[in-house]
PDB file of N, CA and C in Angstrom:
ATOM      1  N   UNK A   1      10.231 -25.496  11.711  1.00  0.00           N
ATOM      2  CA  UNK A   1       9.638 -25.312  10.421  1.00  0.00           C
ATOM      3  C   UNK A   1      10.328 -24.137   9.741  1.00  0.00           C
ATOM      4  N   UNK A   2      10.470 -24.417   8.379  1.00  0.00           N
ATOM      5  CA  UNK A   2      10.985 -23.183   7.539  1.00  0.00           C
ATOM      6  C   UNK A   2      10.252 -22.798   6.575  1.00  0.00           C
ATOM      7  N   UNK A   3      10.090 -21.552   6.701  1.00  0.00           N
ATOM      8  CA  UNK A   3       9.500 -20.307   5.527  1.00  0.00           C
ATOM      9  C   UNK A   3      10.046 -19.674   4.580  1.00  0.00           C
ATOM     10  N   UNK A   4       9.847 -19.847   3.636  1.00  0.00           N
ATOM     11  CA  UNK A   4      10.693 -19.182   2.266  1.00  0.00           C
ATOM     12  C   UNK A   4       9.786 -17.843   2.439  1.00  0.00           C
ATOM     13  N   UNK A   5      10.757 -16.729   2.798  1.00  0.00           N
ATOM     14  CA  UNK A   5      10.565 -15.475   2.948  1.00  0.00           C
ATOM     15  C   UNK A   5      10.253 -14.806   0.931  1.00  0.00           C
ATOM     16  N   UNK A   6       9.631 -14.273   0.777  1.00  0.00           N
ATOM     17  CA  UNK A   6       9.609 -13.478  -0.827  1.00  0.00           C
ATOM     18  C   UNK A   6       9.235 -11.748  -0.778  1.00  0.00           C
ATOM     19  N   UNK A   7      10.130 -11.535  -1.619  1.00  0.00           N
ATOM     20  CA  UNK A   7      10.104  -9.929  -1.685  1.00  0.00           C
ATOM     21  C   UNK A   7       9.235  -9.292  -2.149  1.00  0.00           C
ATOM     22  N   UNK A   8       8.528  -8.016  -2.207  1.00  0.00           N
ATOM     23  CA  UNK A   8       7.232  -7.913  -2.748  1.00  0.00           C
ATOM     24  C   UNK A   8       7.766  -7.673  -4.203  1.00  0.00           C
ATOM     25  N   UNK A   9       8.244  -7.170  -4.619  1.00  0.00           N
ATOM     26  CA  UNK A   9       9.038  -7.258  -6.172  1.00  0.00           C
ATOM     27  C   UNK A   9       8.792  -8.545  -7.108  1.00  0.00           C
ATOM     28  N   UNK A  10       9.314  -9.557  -6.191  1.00  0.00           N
ATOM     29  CA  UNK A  10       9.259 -11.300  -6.610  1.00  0.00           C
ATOM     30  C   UNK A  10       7.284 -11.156  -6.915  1.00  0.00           C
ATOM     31  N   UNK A  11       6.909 -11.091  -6.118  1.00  0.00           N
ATOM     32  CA  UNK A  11       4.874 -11.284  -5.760  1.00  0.00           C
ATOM     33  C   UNK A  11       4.667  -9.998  -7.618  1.00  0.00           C
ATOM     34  N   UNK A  12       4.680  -8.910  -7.175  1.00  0.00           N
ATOM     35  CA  UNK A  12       4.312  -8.206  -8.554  1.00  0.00           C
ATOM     36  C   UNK A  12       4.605  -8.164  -9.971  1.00  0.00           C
ATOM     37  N   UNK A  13       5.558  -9.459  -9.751  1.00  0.00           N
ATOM     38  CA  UNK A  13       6.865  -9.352 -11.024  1.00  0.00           C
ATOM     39  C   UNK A  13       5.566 -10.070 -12.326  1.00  0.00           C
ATOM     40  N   UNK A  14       4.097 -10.387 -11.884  1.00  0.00           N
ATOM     41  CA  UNK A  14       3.935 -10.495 -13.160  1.00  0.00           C
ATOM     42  C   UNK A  14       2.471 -10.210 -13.327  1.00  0.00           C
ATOM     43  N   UNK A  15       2.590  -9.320 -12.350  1.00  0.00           N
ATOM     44  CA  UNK A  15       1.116  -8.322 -12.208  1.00  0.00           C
ATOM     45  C   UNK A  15       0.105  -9.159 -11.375  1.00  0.00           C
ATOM     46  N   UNK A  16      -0.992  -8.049 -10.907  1.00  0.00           N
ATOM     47  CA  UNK A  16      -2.002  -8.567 -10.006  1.00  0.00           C
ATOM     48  C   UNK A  16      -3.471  -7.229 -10.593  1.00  0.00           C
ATOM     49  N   UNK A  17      -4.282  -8.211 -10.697  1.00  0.00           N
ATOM     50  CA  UNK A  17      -5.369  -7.166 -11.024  1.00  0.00           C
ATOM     51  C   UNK A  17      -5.613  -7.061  -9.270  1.00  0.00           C
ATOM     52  N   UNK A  18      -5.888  -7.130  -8.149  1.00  0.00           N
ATOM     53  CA  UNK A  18      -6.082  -6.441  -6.962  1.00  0.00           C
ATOM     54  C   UNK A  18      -5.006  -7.221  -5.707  1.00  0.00           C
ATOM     55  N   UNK A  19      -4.445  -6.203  -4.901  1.00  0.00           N
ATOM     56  CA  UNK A  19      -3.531  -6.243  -3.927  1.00  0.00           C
ATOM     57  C   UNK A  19      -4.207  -5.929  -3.182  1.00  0.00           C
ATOM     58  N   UNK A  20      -4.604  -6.687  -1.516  1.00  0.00           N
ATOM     59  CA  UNK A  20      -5.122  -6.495  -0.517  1.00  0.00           C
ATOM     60  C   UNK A  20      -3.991  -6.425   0.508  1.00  0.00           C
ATOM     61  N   UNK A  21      -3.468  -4.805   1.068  1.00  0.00           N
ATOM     62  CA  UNK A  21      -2.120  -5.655   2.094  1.00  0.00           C
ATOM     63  C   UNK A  21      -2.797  -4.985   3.803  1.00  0.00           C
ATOM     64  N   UNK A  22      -1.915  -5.583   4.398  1.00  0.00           N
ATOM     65  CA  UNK A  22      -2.386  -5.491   5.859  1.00  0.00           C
ATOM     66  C   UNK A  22      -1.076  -6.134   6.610  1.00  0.00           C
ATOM     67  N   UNK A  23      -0.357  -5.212   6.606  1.00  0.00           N
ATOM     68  CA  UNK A  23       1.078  -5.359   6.983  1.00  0.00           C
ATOM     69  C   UNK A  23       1.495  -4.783   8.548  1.00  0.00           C
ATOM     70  N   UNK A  24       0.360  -4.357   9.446  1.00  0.00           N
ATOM     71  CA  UNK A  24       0.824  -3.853  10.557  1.00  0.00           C
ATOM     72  C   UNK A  24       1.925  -2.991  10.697  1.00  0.00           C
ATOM     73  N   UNK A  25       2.186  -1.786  10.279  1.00  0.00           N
ATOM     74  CA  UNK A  25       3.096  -0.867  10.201  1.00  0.00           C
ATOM     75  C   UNK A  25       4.303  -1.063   8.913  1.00  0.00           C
ATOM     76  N   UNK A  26       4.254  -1.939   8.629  1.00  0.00           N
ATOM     77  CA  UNK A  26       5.492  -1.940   7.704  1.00  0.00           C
ATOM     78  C   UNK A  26       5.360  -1.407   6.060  1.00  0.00           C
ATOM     79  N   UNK A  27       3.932  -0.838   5.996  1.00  0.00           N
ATOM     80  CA  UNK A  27       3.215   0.041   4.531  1.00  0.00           C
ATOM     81  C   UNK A  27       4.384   0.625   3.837  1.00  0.00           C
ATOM     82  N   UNK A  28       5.234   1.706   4.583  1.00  0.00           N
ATOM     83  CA  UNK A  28       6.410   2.550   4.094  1.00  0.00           C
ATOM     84  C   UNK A  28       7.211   1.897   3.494  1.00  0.00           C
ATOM     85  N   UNK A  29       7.960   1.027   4.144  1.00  0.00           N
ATOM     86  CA  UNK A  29       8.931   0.409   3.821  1.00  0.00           C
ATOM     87  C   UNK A  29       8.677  -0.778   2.296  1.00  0.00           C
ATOM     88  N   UNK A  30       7.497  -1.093   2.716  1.00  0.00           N
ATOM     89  CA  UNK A  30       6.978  -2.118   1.383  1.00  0.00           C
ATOM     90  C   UNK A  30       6.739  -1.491   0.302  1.00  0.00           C
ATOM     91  N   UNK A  31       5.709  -0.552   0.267  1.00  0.00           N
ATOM     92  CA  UNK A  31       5.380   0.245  -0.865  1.00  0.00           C
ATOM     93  C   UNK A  31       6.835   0.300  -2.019  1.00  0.00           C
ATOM     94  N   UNK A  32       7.408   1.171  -0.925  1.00  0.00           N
ATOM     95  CA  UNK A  32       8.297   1.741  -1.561  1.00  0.00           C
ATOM     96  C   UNK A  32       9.702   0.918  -2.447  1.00  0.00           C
ATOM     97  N   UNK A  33       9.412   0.108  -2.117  1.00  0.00           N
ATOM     98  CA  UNK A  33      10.566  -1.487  -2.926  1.00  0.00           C
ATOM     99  C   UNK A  33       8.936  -2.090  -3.683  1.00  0.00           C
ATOM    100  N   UNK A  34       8.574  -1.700  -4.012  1.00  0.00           N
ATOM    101  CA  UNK A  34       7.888  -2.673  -4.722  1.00  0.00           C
ATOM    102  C   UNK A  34       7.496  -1.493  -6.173  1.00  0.00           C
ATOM    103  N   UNK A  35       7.275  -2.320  -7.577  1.00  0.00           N
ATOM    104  CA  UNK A  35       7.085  -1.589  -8.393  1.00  0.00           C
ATOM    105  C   UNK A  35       5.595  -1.892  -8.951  1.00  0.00           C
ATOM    106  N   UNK A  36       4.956  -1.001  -9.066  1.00  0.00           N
ATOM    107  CA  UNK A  36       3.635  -1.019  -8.987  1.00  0.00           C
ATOM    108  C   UNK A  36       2.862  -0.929 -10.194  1.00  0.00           C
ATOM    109  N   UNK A  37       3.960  -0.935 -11.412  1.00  0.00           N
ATOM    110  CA  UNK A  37       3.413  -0.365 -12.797  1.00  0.00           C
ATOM    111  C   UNK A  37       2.108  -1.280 -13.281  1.00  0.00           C
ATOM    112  N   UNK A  38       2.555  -2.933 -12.980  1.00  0.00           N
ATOM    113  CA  UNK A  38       1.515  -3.621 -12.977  1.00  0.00           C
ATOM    114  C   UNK A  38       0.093  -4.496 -12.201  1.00  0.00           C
ATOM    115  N   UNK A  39       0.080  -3.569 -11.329  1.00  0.00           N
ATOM    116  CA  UNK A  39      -0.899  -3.407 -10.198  1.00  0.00           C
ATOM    117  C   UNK A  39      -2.155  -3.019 -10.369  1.00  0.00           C
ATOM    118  N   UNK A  40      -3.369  -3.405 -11.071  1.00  0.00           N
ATOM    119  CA  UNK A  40      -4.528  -2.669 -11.479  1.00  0.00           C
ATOM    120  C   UNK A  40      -5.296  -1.813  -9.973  1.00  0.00           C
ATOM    121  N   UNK A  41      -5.487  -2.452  -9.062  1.00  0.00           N
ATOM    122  CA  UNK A  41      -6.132  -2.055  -7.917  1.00  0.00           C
ATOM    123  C   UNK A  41      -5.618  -2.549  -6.778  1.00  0.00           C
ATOM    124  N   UNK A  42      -5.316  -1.694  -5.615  1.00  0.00           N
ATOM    125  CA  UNK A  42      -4.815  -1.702  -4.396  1.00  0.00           C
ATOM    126  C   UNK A  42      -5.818  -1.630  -3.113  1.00  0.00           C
ATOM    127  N   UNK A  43      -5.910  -2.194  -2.426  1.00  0.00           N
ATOM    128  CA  UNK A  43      -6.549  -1.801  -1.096  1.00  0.00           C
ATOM    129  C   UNK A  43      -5.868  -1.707   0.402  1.00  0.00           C
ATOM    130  N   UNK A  44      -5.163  -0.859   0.982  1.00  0.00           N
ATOM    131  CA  UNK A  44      -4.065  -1.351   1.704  1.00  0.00           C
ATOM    132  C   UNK A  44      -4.497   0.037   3.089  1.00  0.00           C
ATOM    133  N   UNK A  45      -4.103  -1.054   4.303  1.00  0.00           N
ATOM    134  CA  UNK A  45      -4.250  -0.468   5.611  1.00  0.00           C
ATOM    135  C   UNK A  45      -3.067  -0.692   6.012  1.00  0.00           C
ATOM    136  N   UNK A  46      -3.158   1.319   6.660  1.00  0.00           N
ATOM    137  CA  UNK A  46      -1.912   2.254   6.850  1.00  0.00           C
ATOM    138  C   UNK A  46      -1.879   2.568   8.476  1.00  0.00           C
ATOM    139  N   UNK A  47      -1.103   2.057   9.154  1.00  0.00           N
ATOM    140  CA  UNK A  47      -0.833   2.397  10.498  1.00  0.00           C
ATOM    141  C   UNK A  47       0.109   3.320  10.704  1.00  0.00           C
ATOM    142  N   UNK A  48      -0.412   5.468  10.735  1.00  0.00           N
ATOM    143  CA  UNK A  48       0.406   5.795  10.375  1.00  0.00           C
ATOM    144  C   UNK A  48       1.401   6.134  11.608  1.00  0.00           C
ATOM    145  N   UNK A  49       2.751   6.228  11.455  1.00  0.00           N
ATOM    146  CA  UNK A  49       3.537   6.742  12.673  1.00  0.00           C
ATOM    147  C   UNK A  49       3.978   8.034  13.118  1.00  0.00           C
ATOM    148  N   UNK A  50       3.241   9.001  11.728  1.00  0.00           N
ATOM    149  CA  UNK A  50       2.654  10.056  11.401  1.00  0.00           C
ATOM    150  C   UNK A  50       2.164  10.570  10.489  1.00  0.00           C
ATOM    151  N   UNK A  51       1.747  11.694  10.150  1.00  0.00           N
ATOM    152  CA  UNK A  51       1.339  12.160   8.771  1.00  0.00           C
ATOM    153  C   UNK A  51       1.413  12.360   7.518  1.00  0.00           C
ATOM    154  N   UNK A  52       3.365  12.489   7.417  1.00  0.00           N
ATOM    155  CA  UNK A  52       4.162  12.804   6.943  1.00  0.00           C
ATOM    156  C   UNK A  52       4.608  11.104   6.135  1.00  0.00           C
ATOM    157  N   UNK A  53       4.275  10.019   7.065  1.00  0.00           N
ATOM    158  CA  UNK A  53       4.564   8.615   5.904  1.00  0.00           C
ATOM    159  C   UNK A  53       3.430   8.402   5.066  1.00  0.00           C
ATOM    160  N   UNK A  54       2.130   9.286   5.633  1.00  0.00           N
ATOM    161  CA  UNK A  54       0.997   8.582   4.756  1.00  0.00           C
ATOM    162  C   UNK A  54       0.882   9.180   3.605  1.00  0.00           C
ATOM    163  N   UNK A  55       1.364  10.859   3.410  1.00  0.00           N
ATOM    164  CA  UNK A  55       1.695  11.396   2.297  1.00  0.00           C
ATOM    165  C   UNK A  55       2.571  10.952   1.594  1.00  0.00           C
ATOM    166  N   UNK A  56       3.494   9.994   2.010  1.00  0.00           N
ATOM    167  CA  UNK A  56       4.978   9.907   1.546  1.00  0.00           C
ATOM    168  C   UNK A  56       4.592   8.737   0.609  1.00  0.00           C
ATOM    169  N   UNK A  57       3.668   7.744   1.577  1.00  0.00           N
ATOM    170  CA  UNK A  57       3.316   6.426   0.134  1.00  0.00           C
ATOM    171  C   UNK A  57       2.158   6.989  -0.585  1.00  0.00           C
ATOM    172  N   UNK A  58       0.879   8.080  -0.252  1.00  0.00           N
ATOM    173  CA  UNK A  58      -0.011   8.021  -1.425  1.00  0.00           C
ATOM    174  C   UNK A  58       0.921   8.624  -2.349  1.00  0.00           C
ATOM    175  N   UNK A  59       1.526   9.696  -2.313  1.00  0.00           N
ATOM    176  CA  UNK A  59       2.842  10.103  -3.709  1.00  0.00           C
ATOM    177  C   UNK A  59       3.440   9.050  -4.631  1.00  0.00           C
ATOM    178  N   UNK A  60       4.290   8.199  -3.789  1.00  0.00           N
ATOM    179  CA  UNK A  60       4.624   6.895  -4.321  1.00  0.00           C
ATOM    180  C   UNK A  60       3.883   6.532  -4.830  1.00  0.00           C
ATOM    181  N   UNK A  61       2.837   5.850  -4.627  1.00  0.00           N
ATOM    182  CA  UNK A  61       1.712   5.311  -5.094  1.00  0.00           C
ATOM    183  C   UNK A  61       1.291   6.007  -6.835  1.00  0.00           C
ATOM    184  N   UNK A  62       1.318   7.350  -6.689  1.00  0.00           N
ATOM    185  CA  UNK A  62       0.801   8.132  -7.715  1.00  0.00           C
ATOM    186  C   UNK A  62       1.634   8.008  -8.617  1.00  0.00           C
ATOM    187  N   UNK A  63       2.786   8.689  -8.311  1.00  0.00           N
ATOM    188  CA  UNK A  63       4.321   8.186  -9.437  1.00  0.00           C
ATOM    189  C   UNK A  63       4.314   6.923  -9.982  1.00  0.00           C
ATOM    190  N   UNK A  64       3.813   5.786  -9.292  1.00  0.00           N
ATOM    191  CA  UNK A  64       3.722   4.866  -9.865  1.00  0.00           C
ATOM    192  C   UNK A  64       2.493   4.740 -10.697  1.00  0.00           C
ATOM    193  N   UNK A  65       1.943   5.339 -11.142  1.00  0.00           N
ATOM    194  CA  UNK A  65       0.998   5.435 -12.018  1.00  0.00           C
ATOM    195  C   UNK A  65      -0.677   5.234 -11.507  1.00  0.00           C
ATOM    196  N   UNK A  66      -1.106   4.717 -10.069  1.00  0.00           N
ATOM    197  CA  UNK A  66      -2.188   4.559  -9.519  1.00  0.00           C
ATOM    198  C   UNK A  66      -3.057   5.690  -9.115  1.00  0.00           C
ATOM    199  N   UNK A  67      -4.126   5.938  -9.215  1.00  0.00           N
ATOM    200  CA  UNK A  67      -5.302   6.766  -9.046  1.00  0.00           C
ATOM    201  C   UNK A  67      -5.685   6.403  -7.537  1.00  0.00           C
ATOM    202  N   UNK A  68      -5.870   7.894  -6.174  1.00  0.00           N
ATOM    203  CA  UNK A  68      -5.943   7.301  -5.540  1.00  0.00           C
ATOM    204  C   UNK A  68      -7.356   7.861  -5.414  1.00  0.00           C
ATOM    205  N   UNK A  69      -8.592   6.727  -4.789  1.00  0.00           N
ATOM    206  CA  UNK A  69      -9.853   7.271  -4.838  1.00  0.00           C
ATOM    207  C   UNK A  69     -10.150   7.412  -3.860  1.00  0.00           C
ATOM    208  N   UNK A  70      -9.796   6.647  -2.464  1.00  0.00           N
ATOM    209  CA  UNK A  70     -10.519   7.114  -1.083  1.00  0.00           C
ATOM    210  C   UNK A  70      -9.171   6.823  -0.187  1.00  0.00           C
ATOM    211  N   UNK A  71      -9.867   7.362   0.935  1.00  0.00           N
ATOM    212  CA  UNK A  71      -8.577   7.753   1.709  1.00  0.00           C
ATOM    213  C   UNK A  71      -9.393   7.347   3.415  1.00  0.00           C
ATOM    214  N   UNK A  72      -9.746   6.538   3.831  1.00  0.00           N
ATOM    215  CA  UNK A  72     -10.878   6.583   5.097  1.00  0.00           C
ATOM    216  C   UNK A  72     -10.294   6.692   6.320  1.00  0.00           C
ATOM    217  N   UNK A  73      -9.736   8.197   6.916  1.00  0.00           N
ATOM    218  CA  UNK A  73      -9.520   7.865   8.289  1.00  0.00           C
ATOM    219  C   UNK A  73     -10.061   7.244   9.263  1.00  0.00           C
ATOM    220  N   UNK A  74      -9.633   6.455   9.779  1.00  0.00           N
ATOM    221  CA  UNK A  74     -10.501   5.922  10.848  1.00  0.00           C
ATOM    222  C   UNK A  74     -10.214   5.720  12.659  1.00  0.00           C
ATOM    223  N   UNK A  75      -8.832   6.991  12.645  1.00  0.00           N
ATOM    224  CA  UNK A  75      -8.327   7.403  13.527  1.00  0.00           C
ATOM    225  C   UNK A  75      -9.392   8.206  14.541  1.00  0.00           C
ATOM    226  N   UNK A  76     -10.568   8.829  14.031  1.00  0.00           N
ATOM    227  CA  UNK A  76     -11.684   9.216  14.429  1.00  0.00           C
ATOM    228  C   UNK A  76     -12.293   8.420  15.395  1.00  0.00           C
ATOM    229  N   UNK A  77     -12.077   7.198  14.975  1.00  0.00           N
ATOM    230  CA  UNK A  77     -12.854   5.941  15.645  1.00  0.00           C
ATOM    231  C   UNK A  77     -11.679   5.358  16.413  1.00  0.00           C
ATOM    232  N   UNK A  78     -11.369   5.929  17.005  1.00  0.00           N
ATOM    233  CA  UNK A  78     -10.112   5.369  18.362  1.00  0.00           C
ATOM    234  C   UNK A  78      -9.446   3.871  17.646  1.00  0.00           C
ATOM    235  N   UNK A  79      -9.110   3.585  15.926  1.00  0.00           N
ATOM    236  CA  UNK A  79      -8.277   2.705  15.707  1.00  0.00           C
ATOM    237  C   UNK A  79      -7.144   3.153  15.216  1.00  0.00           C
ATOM    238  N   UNK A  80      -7.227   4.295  14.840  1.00  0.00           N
ATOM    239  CA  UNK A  80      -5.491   4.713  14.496  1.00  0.00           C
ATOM    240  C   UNK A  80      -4.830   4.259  13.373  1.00  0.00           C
ATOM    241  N   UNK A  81      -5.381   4.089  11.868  1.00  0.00           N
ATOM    242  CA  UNK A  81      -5.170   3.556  10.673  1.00  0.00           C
ATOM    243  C   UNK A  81      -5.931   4.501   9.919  1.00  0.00           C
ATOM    244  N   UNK A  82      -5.387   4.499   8.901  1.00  0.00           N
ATOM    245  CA  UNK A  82      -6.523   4.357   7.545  1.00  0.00           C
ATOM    246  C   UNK A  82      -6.275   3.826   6.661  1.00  0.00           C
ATOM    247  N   UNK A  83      -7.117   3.637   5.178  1.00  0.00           N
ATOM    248  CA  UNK A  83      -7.309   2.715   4.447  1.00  0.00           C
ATOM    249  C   UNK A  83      -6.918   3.338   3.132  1.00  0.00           C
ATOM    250  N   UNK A  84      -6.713   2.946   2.152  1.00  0.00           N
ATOM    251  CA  UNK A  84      -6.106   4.106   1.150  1.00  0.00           C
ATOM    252  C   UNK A  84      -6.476   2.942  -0.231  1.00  0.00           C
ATOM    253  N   UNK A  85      -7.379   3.377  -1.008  1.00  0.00           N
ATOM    254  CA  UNK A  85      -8.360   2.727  -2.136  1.00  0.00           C
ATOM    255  C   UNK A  85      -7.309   3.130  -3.458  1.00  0.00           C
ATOM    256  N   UNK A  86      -7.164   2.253  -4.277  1.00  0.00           N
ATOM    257  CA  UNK A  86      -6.206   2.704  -5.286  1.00  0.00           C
ATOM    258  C   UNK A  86      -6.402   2.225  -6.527  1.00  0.00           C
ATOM    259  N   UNK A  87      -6.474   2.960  -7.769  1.00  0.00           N
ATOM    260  CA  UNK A  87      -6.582   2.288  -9.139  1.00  0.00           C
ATOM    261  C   UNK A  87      -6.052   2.716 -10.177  1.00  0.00           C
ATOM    262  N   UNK A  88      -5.373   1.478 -11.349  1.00  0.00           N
ATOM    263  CA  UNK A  88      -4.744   2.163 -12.631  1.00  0.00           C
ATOM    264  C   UNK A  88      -5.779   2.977 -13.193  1.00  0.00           C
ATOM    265  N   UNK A  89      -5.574   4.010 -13.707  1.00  0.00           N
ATOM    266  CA  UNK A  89      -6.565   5.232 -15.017  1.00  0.00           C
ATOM    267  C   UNK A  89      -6.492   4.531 -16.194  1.00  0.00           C
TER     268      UNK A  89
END
């Protein structure tokens, strides 16, 4: 069987009022190729590989114009993620 693979660029190219992602580690790398100007609301779980990537996409995130409102570690709770709530102003 074959899968037509698509870039997240291709998916945003004509906006989304809410993005739900759940990408199992690959948050960094996606975020950051994707342009977010027309993105009203985000909800996306962050498996971080340290501290230093989860700052690295809420920034991204911000530059791209999104408001970030919650942030839920849940590394507390022996799962090792958090959740990162996001919206245009």
């Amino acid at each position: 069987m074959e899968v037509e693979a698509v870039g997240i660029e291709e998916i945003l190219a004509d906006g989304a009022d809410l993005v739900k992602m759940d990408i199992e580690g690959m948050e960094y790398e996606v975020v950051t190729h994707g342009r977010w100007n027309n993105v009203h609301n985000l909800i996306m779980e962050v498996h971080p590989r340290d501290g230093k990537r989860i700052g690295e996409i809420e920034k991204y995130l911000i530059d791209q114009g999104l408001k970030l409102e919650k942030r839920m570690d849940e590394s507390k709770y022996g799962v090792g993620l958090c959740t990162i709530v996001a919206h245009r102003v």
